[in-house]
Protein backbone atom coordinates (compact mmCIF):
# COMPACT_ATOMS: atom_id res chain seq x y z
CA UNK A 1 92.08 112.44 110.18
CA UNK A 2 93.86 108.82 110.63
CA UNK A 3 92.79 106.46 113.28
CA UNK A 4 95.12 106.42 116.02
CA UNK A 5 95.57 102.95 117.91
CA UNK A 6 98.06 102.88 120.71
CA UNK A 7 101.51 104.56 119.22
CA UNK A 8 100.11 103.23 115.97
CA UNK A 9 98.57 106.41 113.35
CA UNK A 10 96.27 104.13 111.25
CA UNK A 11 96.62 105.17 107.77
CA UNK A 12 94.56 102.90 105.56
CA UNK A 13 91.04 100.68 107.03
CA UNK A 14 90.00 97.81 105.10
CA UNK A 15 87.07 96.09 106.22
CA UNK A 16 84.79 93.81 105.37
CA UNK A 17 86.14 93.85 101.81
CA UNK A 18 84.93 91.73 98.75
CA UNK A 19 85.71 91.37 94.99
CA UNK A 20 83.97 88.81 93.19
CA UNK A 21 84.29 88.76 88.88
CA UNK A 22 81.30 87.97 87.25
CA UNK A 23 78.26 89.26 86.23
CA UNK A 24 75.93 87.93 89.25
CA UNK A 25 78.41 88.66 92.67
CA UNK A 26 75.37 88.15 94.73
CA UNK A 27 74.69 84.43 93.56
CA UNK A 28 78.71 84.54 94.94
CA UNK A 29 78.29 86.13 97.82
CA UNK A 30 75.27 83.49 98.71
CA UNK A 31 77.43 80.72 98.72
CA UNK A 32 80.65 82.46 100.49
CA UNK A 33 77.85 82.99 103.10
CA UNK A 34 77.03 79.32 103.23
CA UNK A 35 80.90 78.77 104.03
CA UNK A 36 81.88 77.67 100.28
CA UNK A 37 85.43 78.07 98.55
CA UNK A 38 86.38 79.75 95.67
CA UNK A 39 86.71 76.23 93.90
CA UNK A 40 83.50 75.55 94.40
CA UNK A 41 81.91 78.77 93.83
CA UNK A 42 83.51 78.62 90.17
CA UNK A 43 81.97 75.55 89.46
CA UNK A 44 78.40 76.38 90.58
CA UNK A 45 78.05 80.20 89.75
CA UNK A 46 81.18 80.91 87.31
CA UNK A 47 82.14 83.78 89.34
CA UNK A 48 85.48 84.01 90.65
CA UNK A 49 86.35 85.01 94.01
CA UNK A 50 88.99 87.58 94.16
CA UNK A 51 89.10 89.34 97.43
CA UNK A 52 87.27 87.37 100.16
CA UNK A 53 85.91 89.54 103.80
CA UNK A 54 89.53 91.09 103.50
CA UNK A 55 90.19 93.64 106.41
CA UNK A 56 93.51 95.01 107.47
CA UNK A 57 94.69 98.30 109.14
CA UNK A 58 97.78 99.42 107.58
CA UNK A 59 99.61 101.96 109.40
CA UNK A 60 100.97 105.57 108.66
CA UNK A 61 104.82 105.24 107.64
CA UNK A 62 105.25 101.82 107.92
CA UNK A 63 106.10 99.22 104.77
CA UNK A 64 103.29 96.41 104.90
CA UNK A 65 104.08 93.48 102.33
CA UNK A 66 101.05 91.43 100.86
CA UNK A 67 102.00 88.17 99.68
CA UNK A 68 100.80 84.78 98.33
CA UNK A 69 101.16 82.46 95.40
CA UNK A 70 99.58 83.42 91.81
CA UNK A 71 95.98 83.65 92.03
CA UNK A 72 96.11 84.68 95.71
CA UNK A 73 94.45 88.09 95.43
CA UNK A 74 97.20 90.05 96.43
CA UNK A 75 97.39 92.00 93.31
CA UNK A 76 93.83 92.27 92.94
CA UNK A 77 93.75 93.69 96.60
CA UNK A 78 96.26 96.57 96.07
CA UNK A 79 94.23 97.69 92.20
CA UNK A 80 91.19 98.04 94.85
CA UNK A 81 93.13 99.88 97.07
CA UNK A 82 92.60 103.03 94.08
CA UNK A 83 90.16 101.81 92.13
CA UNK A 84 92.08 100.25 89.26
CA UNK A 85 89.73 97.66 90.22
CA UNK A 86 86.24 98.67 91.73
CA UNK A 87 85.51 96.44 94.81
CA UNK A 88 82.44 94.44 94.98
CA UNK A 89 82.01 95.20 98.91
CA UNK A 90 83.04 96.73 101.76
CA UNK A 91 84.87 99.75 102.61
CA UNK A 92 88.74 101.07 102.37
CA UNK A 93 89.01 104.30 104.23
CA UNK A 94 92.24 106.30 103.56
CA UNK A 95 92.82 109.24 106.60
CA UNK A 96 89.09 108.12 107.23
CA UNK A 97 87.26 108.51 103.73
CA UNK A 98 85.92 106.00 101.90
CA UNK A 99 87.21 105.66 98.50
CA UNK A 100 84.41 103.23 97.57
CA UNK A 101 82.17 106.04 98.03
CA UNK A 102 84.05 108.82 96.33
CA UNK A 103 82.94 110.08 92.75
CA UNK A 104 84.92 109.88 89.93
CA UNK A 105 86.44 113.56 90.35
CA UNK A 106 87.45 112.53 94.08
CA UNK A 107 88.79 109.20 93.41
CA UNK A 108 91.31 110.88 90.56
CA UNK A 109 91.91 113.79 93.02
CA UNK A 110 93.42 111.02 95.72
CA UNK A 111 95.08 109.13 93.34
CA UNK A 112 96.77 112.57 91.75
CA UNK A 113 97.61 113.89 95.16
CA UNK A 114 97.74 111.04 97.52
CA UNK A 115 98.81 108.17 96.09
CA UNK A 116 101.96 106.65 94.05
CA UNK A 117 101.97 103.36 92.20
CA UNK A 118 105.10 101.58 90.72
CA UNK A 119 104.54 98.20 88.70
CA UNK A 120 106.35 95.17 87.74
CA UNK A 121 106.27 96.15 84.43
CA UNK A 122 108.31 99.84 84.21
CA UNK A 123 105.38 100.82 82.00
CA UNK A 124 107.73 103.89 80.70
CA UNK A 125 107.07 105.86 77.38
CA UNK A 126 110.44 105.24 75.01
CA UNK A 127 109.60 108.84 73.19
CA UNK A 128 110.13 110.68 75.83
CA UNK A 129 113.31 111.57 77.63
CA UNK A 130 113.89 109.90 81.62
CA UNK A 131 113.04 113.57 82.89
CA UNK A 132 109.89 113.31 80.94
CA UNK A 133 108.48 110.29 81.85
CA UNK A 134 109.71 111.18 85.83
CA UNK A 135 107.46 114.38 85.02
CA UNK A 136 104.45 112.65 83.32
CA UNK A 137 101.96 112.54 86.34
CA UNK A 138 102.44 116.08 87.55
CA UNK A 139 102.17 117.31 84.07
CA UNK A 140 98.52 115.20 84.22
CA UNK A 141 97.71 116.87 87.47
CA UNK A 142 98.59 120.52 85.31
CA UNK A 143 101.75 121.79 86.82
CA UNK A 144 103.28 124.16 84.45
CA UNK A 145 106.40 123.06 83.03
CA UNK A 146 109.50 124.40 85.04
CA UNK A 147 108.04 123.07 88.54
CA UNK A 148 107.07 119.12 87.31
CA UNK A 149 110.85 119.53 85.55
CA UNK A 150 112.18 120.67 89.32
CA UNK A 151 109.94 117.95 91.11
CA UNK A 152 110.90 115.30 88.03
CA UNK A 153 114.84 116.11 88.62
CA UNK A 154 114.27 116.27 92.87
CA UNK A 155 113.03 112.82 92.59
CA UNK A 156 115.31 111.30 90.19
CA UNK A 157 118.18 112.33 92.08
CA UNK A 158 116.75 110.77 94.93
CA UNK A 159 116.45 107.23 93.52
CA UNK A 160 120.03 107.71 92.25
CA UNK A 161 119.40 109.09 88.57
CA UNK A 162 120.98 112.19 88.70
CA UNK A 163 123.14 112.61 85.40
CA UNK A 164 120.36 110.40 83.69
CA UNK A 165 117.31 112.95 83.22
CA UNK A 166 118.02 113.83 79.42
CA UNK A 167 118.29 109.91 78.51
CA UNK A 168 116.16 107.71 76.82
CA UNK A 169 114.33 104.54 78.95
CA UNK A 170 116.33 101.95 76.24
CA UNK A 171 119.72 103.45 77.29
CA UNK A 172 119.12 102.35 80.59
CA UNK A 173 119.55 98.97 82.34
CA UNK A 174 116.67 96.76 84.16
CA UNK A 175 117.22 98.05 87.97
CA UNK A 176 117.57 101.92 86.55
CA UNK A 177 114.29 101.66 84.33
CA UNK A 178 112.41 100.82 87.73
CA UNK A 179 113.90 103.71 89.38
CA UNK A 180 112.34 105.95 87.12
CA UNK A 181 109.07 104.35 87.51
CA UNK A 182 109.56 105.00 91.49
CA UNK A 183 110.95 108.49 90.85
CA UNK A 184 107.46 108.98 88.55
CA UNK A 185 105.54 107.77 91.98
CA UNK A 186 107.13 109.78 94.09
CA UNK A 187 107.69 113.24 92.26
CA UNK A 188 104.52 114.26 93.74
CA UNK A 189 105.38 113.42 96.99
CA UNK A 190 102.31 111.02 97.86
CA UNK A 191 100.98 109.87 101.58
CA UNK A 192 101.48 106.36 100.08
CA UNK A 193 102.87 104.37 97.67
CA UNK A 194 101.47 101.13 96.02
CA UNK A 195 104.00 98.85 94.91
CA UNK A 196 103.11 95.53 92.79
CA UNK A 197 105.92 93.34 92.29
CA UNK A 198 107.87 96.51 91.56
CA UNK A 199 111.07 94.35 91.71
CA UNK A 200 110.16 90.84 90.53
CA UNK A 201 110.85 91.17 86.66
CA UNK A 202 114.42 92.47 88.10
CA UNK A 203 117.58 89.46 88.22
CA UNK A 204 118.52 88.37 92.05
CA UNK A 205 121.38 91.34 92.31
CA UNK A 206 119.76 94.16 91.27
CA UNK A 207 116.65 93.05 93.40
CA UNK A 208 118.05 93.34 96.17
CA UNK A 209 119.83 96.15 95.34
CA UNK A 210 116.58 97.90 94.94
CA UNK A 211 114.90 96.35 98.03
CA UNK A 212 118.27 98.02 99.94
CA UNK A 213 117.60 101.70 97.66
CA UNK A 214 113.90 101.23 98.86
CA UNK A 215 114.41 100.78 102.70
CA UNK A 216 116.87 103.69 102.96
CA UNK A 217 114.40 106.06 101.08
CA UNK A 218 112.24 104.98 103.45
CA UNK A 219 113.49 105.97 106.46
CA UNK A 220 114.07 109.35 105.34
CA UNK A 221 110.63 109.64 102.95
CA UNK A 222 108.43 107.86 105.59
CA UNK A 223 105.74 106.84 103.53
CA UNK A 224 102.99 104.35 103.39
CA UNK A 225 104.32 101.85 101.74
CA UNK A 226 102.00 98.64 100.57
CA UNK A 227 104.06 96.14 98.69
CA UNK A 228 103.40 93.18 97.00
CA UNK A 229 105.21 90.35 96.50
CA UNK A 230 104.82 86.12 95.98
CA UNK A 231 108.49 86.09 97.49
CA UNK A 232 109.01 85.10 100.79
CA UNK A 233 112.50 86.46 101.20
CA UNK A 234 111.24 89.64 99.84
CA UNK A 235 108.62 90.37 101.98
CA UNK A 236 110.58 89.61 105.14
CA UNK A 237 113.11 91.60 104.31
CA UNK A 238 110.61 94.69 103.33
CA UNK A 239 108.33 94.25 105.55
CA UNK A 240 107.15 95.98 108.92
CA UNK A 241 104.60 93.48 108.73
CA UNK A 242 102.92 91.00 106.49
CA UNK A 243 99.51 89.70 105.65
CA UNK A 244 99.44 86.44 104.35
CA UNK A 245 96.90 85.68 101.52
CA UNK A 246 95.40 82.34 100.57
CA UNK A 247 92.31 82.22 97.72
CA UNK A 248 91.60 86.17 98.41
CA UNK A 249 91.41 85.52 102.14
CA UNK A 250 93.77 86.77 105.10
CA UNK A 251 95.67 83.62 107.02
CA UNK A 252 97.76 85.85 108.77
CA UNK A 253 99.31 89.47 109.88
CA UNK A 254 102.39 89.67 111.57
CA UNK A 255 105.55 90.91 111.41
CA UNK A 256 108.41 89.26 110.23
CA UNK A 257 109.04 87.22 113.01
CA UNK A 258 105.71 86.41 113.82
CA UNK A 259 105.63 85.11 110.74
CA UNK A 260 108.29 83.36 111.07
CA UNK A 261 108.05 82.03 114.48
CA UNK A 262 104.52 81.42 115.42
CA UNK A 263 102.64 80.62 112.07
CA UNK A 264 98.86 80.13 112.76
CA UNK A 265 97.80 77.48 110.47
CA UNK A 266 99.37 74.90 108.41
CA UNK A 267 98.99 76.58 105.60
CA UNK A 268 101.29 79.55 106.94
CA UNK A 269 103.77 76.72 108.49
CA UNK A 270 104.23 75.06 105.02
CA UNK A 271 104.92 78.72 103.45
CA UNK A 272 107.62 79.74 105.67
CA UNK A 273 109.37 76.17 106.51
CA UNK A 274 112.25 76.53 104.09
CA UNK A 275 113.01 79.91 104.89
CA UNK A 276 116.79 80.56 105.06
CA UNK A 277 116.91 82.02 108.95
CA UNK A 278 120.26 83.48 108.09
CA UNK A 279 118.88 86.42 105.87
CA UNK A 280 116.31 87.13 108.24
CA UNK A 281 117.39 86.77 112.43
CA UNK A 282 118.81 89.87 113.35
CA UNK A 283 121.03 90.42 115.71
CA UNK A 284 119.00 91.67 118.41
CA UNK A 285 117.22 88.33 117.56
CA UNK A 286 120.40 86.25 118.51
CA UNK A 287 122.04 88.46 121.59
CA UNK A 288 122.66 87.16 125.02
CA UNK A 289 121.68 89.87 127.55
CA UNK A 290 124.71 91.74 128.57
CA UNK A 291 124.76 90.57 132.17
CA UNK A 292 128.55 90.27 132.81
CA UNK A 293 130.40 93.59 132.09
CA UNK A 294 133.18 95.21 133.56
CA UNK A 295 132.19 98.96 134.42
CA UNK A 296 134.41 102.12 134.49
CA UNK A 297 134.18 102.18 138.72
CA UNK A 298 135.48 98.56 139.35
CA UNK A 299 138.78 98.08 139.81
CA UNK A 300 141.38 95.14 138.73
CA UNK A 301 140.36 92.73 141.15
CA UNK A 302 136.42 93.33 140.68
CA UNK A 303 137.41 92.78 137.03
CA UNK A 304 139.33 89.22 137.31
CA UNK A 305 136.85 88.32 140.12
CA UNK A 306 133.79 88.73 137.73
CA UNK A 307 135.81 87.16 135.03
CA UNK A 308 136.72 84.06 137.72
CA UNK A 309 133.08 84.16 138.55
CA UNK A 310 131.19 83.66 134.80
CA UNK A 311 134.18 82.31 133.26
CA UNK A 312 135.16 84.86 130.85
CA UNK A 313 138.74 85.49 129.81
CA UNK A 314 137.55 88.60 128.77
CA UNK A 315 134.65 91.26 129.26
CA UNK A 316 133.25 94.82 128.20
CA UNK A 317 134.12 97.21 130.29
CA UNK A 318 131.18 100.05 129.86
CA UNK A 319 130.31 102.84 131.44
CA UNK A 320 127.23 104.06 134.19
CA UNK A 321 124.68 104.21 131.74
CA UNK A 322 126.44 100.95 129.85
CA UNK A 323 128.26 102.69 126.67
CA UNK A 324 131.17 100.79 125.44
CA UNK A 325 134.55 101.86 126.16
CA UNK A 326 136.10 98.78 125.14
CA UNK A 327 137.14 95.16 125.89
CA UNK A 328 139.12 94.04 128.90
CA UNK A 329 141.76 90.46 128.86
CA UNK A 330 142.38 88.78 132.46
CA UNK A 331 145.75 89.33 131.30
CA UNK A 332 145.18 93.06 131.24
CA UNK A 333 143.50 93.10 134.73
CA UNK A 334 146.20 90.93 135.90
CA UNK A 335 148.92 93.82 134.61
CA UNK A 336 146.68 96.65 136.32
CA UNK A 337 146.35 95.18 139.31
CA UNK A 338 150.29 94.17 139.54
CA UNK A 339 150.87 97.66 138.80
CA UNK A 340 148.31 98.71 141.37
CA UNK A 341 146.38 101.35 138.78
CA UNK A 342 143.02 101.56 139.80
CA UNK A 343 142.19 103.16 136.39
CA UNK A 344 141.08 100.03 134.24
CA UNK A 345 140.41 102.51 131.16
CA UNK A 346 144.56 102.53 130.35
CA UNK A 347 144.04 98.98 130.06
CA UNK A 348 141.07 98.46 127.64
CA UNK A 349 141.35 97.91 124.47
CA UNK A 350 139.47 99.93 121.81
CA UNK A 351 139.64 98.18 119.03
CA UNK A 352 136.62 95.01 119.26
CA UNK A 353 133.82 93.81 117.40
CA UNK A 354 130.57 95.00 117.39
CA UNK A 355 127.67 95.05 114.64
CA UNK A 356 124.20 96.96 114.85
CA UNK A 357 120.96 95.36 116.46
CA UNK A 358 119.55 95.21 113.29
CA UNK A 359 122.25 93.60 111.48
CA UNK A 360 121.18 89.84 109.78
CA UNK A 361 123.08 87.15 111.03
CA UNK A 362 124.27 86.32 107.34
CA UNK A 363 125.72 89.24 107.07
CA UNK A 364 127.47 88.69 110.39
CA UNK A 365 129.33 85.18 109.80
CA UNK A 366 132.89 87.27 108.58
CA UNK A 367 132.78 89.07 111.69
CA UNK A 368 132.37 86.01 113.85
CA UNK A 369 134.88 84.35 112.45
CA UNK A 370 137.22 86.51 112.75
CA UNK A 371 136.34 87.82 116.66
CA UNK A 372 138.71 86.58 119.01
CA UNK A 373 135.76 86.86 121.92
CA UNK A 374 132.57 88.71 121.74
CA UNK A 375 131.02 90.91 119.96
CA UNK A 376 129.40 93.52 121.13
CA UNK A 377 125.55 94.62 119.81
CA UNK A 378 125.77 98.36 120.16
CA UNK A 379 123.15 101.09 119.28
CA UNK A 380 124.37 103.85 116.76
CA UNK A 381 125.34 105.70 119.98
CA UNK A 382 127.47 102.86 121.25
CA UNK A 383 125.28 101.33 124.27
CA UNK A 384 125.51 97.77 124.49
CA UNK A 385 122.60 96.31 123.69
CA UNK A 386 123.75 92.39 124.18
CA UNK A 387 126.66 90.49 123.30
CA UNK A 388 127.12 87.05 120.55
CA UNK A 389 129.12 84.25 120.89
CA UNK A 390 128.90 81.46 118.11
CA UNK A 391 126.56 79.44 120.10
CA UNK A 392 123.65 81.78 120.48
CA UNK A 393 124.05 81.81 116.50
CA UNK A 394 123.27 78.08 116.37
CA UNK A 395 120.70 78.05 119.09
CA UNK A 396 118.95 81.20 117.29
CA UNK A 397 118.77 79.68 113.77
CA UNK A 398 117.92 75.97 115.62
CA UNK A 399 115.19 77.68 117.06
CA UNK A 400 116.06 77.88 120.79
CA UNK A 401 115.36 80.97 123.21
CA UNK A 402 116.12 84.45 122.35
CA UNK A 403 118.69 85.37 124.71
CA UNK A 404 117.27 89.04 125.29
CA UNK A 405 114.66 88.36 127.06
C-alpha cells in the first residue's frame, strides 16, 4: 500500500537516509552529528560523505528531477534507491516496504518487477540485435521467448523504434540508441523508472527531442519517474518537482516555479539566477484574468459600452460557462448595432489567437507578434482561461505579479 497525503498517492519514502564510503561510517557519522561538512570529514576520518539525512516523498505518477553539480550525490542517491549502492542508513520504503531490509531474493524480485533504470551510458550489447537487447531483462526474469519478443517489440514501438527491432545498436544514431535503453526499462512495464542522466551524453537537439518523447510517454504510461540531471534547464522542463542537492544534502523541493521564484537559500538563488525565463513561464504563468469579455446574451451596445469602459477596441465574446466563440472589433459592434441585430454571434470573428495554458512563453513570441489583439489562453475544450498582451510578457519574465491571481 502507498501513503496517501492529501490528493497526493506517495509512492517512494526516504527518510533519514545516509551513505558514507569508507571503511569506519560511524567515525563519519560522529562528526556529521557534531554539525561537520563533508570537507572536513574527509580530512579527519577519510570517509566521504555521499548521501547526508536525505528524506524525500516522491509521489505515484509524477516525474521528480534530482539535481546538483558533480559530486552532489544525486547519482549516488538514485543507485540507493535499488541497491546498486547499499545505503549506510536510514530507510527507502517503496508502496511501504523497506528495501534496506529486503534479502537478496526480494531486492532482485523489485528490481525485476518493479523497477526500470535507463543510464547515461546506453550500456547496449552490439551482438545482439535492437529486439534483443529491448528483450534482455525479461529474458533474465525467465519469460519464454515469444512473450519478451511481444513485450520487446510493444515497447520499442512505443519509444518510436518500430521498423528498427532486427538492427544492430551501431546502425543506429545517439538519440535512437537511448531509446532502446528506455524501451529495455520499460518492456516490463515497471511502477517506476530510474533515470540517470539518461539524456546528457545526447547533443542539444536530440536532448530535447527526447525530453519531449519522454513527457508524452508519460502522460499516457504514468509512471514514477525519478530523474537525474546537473542541468538546470532540464530539470525544469521534466520536472513535477525538484530536489535540490548540495554535498549529499537536500537545499530544496519544489516545483518548478518554486524553484524558480522563491529559492530558500543563497545557494539555491545563485543556481537558478541565469535561468532563461523564456523556456520555462508558461502561459498560465503570464495571463491576465479574463475580466472583460463580451458574452453571447449582451447585445451591441453592452459590447461597445464595455469596450468604451476598459478601453478595448476589441474583446472575446464567450459563452455562459465562458467558452470561446470568437473575437469581437468596435467596428463590428458598431455594424450590429446600426443594423439593429441583437445577435452579436454573426458578427464575431472565428479566426483569433489562442495557445494552451501550458504553452512556454518562448515558444509563444511568433504568435505574439503576429496577433493583431489578444490572445486567448484556452483549455483543450476551448474555455478561456486568461488572455496575453505583450506587456504581461515583460512584466512576467521581469518578475512582476502573475496576472491570474
Amino acid at each position: 500500500m502507498a501513503v496517501i497525503r492529501g490528493d497526493c498517492v506517495s509512492k517512494i519514502e526516504i527518510k533519514n537516509l545516509y551513505k558514507i564510503f569508507g571503511k569506519n561510517p560511524n567515525k563519519a557519522m560522529e562528526l556529521i552529528k557534531k554539525g561537520l561538512d563533508k570537507d572536513k570529514i574527509m580530512e579527519k576520518t577519510k570517509q566521504v560523505v555521499g548521501l547526508n539525512n536525505v528524506s524525500l516523498s516522491i509521489n505515484e505518477g509524477e516525474i521528480f528531477v534530482v539535481m546538483g553539480l558533480s559530486g552532489s550525490g544525486k547519482s549516488t542517491l538514485i543507485r540507493c534507491l535499488n541497491r546498486l549502492i547499499e545505503p549506510t542508513y536510514g530507510s527507502i520504503n517503496i508502496d511501504n516496504k523497506d528495501i534496506v531490509k529486503m534479502n537478496h531474493k526480494d531486492l532482485l524480485d523489485v528490481r525485476r518487477k518493479k523497477m526500470g533504470m535507463v543510464f547515461q551510458s546506453f550500456a547496449l550489447f552490439p551482438h545482439i540485435t535492437v529486439l534483443d537487447n529491448a528483450a534482455y531483462g525479461l529474458k533474465i526474469q525467465g519469460y519464454d521467448k515469444d512473450e519478451r519478443r511481444k513485450l520487446a517489440a510493444n515497447a520499442l514501438e512505443s519509444v518510436g523504434l518500430a521498423g528498427w527491432e532486427d538492427s544492430y545498436p551501431q546502425n543506429l544514431s545517439g538519440g535512437m540508441q537511448q531509446r532502446v535503453g528506455l524501451a529495455r526499462a520499460l518492456a516490463n512495464d515497471p511502477d517506476v523508472l530510474l533515470m540517470d542522466e539518461a539524456f546528457s551524453a545526447l547533443d542539444p537537439l536530440i536532448r530535447g527531442e527526447m525530453q519531449d518523447e519522454l513527457m508524452e510517454l508519460q502522460s499516457s504510461m504514468n509512471k514514477t519517474i525519478v530523474f537525474i540531471t546537473h542541468d538546470l534547464d532540464e530539470a525544469l522542463k521534466l520536472g513535477d518537482r525538484i530536489a535540490l542537492l548540495k554535498d549529499g544534502e537536500v537545499v530544496q523541493v519544489g516545483t518548478p516555479e518554486e524553484i524558480l521564484t522563491a529559492p530558500e537559500t543563497e545557494y539555491v538563488e545563485k543556481f537558478v539566477e541565469n535561468v532563461d525565463k523564456t523556456k520555462t513561464l508558461t502561459a498560465s504563468q503570464v495571463m491576465k484574468k479574463p475580466k472583460a469579455l463580451v458574452y453571447l446574451k449582451d447585445g451591441p451596445r453592452v459590447a461597445l459600452h464595455k469596450m468604451k469602459e476598459y478601453g478595448f477596441d476589441s474583446m472575446f465574446v464567450v459563452d455562459k460557462n465562458k467558452k470561446v466563440k470568437g473575437i469581437l472589433t468596435d467596428d463590428d459592434a458598431a455594424k450590429a448595432l446600426k443594423e439593429k441585430n441583437k445577435d452579436l454571434l454573426e458578427y464575431v470573428k472565428k479566426d483569433f489567437d489562442e495557445v494552451n495554458p501550458d504553452t512556454v512563453v518562448n515558444d509563444m513570441f511568433d504568435t505574439m507578434a503576429e496577433a493583431n489583439g489578444p490572445v486567448a489562453v484556452t483549455s483543450d475544450d476551448g474555455y478561456l482561461k486568461g488572455i496575453i498582451v505583450r506587456a504581461t510578457i515583460f512584466q512576467g519574465l521581469a518578475g512582476g505579479e502573475n496576472y491570474a491571481e
